[in-house]
PDB file of N, CA and C in Angstrom:
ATOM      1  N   UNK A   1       0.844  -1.172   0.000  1.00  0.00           N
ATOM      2  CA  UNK A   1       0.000   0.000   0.000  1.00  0.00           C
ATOM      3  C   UNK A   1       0.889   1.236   0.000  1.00  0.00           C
ATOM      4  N   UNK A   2       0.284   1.897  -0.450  1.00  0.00           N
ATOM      5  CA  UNK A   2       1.034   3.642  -0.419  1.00  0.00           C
ATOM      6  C   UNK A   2       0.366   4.693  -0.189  1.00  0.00           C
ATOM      7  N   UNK A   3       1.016   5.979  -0.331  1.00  0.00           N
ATOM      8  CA  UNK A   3       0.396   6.693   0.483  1.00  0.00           C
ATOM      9  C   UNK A   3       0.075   8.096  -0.584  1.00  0.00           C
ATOM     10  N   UNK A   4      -0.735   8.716  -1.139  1.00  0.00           N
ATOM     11  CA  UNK A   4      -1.171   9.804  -1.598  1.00  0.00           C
ATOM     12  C   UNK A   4      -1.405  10.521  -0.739  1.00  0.00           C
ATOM     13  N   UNK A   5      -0.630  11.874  -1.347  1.00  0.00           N
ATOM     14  CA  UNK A   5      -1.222  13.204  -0.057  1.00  0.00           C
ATOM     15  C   UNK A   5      -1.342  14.248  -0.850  1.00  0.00           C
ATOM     16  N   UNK A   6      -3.185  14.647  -0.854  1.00  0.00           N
ATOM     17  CA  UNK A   6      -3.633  15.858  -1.716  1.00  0.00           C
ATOM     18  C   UNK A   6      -2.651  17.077  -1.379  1.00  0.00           C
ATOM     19  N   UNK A   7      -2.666  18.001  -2.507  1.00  0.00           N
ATOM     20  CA  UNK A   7      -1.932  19.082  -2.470  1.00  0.00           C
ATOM     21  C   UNK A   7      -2.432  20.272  -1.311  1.00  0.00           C
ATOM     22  N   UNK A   8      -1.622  21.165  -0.895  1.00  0.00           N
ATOM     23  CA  UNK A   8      -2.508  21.649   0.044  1.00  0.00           C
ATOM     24  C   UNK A   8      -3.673  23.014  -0.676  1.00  0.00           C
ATOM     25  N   UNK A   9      -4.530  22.944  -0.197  1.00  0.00           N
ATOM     26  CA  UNK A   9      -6.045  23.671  -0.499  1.00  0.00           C
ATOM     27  C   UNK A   9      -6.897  22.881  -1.188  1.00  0.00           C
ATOM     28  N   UNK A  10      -6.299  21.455  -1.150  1.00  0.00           N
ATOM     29  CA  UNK A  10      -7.290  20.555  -2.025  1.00  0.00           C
ATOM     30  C   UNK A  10      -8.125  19.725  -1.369  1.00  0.00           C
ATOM     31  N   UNK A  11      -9.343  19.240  -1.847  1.00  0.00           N
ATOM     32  CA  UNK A  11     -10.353  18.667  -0.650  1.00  0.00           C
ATOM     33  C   UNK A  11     -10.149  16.939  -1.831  1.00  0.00           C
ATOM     34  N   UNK A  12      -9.735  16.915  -2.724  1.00  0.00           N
ATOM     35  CA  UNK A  12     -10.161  16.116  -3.692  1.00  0.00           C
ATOM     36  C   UNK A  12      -9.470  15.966  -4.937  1.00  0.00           C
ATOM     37  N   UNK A  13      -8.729  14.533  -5.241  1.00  0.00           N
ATOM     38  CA  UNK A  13      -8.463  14.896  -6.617  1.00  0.00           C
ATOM     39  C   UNK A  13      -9.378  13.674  -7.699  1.00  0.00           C
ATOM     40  N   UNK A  14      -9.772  14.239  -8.674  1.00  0.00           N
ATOM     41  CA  UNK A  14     -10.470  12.836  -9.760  1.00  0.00           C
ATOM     42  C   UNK A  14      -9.854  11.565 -10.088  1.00  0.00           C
ATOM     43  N   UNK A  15     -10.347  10.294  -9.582  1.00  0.00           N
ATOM     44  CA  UNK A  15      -9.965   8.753 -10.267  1.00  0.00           C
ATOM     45  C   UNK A  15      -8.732   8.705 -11.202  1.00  0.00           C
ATOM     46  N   UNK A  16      -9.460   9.255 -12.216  1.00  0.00           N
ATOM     47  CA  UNK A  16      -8.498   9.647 -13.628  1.00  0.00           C
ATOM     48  C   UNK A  16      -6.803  10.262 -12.691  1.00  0.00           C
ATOM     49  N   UNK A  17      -7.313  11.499 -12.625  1.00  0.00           N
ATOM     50  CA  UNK A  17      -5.973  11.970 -12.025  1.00  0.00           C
ATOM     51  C   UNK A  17      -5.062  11.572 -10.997  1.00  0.00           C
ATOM     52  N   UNK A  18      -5.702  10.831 -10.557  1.00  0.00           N
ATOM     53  CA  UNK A  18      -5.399   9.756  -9.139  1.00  0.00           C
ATOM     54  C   UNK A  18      -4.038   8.537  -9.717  1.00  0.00           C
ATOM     55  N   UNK A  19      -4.555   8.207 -10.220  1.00  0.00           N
ATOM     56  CA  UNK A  19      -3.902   6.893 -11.356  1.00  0.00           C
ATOM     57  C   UNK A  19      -2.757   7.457 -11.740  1.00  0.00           C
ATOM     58  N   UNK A  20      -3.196   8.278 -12.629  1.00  0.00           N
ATOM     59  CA  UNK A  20      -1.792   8.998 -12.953  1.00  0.00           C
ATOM     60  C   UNK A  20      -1.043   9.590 -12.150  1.00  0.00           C
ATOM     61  N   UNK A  21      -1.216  10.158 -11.301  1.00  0.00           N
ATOM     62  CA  UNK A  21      -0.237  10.902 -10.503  1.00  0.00           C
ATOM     63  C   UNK A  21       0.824  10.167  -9.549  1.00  0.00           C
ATOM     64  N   UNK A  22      -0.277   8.806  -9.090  1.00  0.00           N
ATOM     65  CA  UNK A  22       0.023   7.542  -7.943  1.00  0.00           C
ATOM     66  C   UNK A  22       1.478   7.187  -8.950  1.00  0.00           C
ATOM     67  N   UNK A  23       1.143   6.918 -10.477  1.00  0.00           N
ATOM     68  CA  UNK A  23       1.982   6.575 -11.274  1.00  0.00           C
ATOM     69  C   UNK A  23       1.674   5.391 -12.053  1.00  0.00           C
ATOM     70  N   UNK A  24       0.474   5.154 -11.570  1.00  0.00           N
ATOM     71  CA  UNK A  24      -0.137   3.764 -12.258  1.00  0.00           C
ATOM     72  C   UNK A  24      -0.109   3.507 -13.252  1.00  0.00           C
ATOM     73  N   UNK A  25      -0.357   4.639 -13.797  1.00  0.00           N
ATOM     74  CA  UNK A  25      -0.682   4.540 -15.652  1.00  0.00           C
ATOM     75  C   UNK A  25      -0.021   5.645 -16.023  1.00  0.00           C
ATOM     76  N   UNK A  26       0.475   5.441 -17.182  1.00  0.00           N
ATOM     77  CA  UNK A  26       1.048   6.204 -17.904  1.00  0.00           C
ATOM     78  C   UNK A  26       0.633   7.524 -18.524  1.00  0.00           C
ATOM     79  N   UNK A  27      -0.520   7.543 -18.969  1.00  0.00           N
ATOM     80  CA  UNK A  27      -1.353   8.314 -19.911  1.00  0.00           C
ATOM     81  C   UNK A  27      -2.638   8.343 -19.286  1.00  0.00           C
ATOM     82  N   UNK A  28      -3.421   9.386 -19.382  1.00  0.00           N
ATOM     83  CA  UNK A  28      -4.906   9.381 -19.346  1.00  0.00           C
ATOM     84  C   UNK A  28      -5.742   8.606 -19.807  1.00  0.00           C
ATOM     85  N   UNK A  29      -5.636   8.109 -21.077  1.00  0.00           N
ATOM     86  CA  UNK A  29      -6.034   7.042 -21.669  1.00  0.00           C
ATOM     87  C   UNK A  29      -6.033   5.820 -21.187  1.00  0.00           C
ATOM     88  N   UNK A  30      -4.833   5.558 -20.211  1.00  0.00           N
ATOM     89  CA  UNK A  30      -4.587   4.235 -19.842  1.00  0.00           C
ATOM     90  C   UNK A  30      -5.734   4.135 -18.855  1.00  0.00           C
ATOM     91  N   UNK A  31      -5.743   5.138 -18.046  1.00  0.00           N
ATOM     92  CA  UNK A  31      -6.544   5.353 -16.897  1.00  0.00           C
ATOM     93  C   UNK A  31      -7.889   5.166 -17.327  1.00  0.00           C
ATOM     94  N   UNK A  32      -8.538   6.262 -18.380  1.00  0.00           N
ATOM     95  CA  UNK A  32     -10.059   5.955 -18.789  1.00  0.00           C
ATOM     96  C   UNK A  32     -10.330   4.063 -19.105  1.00  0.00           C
ATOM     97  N   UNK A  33      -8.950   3.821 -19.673  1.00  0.00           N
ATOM     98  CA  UNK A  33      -9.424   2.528 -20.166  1.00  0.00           C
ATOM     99  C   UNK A  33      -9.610   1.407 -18.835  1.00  0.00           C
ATOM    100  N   UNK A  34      -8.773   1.698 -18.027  1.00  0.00           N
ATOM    101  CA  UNK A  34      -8.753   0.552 -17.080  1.00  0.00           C
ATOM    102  C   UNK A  34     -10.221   0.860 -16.146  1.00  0.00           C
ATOM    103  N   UNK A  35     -10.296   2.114 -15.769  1.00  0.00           N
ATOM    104  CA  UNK A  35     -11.618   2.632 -15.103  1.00  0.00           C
ATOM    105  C   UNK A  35     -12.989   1.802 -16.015  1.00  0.00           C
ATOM    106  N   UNK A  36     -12.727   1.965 -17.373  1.00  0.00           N
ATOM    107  CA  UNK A  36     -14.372   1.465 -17.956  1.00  0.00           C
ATOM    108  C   UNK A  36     -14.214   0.132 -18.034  1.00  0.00           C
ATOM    109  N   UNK A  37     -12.899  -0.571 -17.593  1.00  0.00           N
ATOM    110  CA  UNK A  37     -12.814  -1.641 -17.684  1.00  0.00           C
ATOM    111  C   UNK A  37     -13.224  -2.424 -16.511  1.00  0.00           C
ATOM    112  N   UNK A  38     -13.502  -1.973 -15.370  1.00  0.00           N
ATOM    113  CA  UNK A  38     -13.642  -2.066 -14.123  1.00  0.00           C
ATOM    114  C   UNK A  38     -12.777  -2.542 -13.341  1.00  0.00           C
ATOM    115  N   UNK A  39     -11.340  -2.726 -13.831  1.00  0.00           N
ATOM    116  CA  UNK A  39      -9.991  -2.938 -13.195  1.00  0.00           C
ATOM    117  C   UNK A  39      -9.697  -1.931 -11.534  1.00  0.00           C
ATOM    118  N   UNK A  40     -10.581  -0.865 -11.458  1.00  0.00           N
ATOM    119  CA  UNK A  40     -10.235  -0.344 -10.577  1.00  0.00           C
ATOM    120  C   UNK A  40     -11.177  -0.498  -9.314  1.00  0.00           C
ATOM    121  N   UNK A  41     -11.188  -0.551  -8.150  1.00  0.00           N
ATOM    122  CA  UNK A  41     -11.957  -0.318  -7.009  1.00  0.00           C
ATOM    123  C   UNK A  41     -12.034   0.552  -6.224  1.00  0.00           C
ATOM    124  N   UNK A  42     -12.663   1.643  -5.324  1.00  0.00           N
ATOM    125  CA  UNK A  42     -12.477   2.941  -4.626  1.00  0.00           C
ATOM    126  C   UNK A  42     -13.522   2.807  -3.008  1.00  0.00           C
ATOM    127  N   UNK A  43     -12.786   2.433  -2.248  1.00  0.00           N
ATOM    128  CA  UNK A  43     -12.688   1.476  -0.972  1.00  0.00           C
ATOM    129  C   UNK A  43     -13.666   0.484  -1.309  1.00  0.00           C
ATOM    130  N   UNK A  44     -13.061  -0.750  -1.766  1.00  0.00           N
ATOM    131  CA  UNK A  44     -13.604  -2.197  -1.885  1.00  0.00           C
ATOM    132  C   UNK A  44     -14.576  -2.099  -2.768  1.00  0.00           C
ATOM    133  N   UNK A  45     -15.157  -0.711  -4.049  1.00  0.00           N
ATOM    134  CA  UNK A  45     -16.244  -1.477  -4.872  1.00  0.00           C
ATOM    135  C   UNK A  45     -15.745  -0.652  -6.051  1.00  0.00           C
ATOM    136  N   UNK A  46     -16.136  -1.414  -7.393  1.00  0.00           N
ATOM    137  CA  UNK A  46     -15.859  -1.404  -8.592  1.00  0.00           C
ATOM    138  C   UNK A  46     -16.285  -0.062  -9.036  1.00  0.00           C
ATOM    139  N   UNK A  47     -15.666   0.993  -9.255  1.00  0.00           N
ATOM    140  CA  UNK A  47     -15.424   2.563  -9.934  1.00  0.00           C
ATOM    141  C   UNK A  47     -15.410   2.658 -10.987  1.00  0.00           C
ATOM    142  N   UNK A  48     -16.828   2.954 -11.751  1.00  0.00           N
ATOM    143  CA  UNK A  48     -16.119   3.090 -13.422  1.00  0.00           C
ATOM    144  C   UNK A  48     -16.410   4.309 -13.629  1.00  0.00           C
ATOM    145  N   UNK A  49     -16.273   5.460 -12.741  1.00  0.00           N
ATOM    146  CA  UNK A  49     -16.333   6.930 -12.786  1.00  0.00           C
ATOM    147  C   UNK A  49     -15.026   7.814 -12.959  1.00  0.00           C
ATOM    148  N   UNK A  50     -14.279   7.911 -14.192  1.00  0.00           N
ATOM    149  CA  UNK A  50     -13.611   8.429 -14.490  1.00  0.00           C
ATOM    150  C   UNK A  50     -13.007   9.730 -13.098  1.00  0.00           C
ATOM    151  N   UNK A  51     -14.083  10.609 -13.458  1.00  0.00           N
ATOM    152  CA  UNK A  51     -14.358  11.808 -12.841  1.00  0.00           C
ATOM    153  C   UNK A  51     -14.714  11.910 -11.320  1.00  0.00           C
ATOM    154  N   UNK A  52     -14.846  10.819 -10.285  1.00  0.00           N
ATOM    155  CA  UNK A  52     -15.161  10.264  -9.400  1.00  0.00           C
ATOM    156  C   UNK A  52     -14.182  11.144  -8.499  1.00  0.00           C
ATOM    157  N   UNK A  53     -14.732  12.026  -7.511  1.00  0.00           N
ATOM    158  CA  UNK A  53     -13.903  12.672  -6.413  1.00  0.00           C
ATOM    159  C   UNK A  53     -13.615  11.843  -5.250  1.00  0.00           C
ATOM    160  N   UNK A  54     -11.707  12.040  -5.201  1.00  0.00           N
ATOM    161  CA  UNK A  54     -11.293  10.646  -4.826  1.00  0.00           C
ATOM    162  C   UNK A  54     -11.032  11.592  -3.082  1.00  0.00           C
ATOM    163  N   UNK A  55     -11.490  11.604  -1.943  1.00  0.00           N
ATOM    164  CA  UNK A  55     -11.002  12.778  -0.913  1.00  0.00           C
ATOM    165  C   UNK A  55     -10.443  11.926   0.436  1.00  0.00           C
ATOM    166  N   UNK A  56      -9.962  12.817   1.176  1.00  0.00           N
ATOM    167  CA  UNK A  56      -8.820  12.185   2.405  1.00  0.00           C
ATOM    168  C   UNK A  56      -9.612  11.020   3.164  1.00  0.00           C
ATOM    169  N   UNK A  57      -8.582  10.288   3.444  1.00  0.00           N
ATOM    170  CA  UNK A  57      -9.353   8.357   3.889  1.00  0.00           C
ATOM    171  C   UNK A  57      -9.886   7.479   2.683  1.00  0.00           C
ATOM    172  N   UNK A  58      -9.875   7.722   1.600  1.00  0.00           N
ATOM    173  CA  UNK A  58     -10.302   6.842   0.250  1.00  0.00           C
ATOM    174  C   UNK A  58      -9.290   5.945   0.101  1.00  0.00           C
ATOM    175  N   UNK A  59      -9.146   4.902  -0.042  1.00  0.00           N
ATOM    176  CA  UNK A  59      -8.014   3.996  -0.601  1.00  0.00           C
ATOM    177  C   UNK A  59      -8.726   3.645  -2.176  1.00  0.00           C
ATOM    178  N   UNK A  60      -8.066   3.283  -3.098  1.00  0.00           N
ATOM    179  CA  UNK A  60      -8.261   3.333  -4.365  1.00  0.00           C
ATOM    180  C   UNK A  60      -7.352   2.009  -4.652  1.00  0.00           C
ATOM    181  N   UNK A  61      -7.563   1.013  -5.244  1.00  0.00           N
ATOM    182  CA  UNK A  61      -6.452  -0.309  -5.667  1.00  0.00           C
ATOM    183  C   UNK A  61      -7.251   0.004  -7.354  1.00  0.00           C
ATOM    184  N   UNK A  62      -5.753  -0.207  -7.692  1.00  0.00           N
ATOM    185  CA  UNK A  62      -5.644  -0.842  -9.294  1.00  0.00           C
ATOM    186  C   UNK A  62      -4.042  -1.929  -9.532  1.00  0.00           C
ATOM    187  N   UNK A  63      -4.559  -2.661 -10.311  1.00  0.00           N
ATOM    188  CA  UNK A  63      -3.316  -3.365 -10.541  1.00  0.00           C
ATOM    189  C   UNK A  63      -2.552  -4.084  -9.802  1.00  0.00           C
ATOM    190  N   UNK A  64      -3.344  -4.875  -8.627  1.00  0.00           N
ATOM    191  CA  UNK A  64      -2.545  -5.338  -7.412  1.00  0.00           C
ATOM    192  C   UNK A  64      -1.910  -4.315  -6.193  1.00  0.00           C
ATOM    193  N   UNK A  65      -2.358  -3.021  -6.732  1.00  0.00           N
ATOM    194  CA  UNK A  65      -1.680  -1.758  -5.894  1.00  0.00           C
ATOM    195  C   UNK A  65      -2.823  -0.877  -5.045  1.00  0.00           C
ATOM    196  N   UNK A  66      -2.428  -0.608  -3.790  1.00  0.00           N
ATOM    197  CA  UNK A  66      -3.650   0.516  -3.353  1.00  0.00           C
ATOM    198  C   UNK A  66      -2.749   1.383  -2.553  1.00  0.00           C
ATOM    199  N   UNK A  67      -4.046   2.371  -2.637  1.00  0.00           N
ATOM    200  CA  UNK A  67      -2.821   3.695  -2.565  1.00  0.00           C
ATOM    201  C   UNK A  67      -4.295   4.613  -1.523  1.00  0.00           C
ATOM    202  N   UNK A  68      -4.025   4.799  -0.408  1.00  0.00           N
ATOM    203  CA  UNK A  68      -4.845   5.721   0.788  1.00  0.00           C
ATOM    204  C   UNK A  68      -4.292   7.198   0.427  1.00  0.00           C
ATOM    205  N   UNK A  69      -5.341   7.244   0.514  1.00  0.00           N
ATOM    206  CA  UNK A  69      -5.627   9.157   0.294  1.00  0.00           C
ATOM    207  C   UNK A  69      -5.529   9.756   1.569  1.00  0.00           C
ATOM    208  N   UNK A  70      -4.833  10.811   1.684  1.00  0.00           N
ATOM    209  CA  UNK A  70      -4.372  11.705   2.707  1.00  0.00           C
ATOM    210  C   UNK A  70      -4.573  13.063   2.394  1.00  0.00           C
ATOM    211  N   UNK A  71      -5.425  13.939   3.530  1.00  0.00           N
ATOM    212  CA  UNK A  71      -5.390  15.454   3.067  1.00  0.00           C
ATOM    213  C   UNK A  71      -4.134  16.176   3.768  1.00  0.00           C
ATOM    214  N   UNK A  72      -3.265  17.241   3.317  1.00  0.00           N
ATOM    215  CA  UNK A  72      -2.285  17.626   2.913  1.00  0.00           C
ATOM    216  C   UNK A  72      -2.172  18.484   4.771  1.00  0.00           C
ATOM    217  N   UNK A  73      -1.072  18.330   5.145  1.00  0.00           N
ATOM    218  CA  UNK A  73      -1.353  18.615   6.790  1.00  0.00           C
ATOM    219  C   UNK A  73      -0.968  20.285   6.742  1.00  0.00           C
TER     220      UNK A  73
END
């Protein structure tokens, strides 16, 4: 598991942007695709919301990987 920590003034970042930033995926694309694919989960249930506001205490797994959301201290 790992650890994401929103930027500070942020309450939230999107699925999509989540992925990418964690480092999961490469491209945006990779991300839309695995999201409609239902490869992803957003605490324990299947996310196919691209756009899905991901906020502090969320854990998010894709790819054998999960990654807990932290708001920025």
């Amino acid at each position: 598991m790992s650890d994401f920590t929103l930027r500070a003034g942020e309450d939230y970042i999107k699925l999509g942007q989540l992925l990418k930033a964690a480092g999961l995926v490469d491209e945006g694309s990779d991300a839309k695709y695995a999201i409609e694919q239902e490869e992803v989960t957003l605490n324990g249930q299947v996310c196919t919301m691209r756009g899905k506001k991901i906020y502090d205490g969320d854990t998010v797994e894709f790819n054998h990987e999960e990654i807990h959301v932290h708001k920025h201290a």
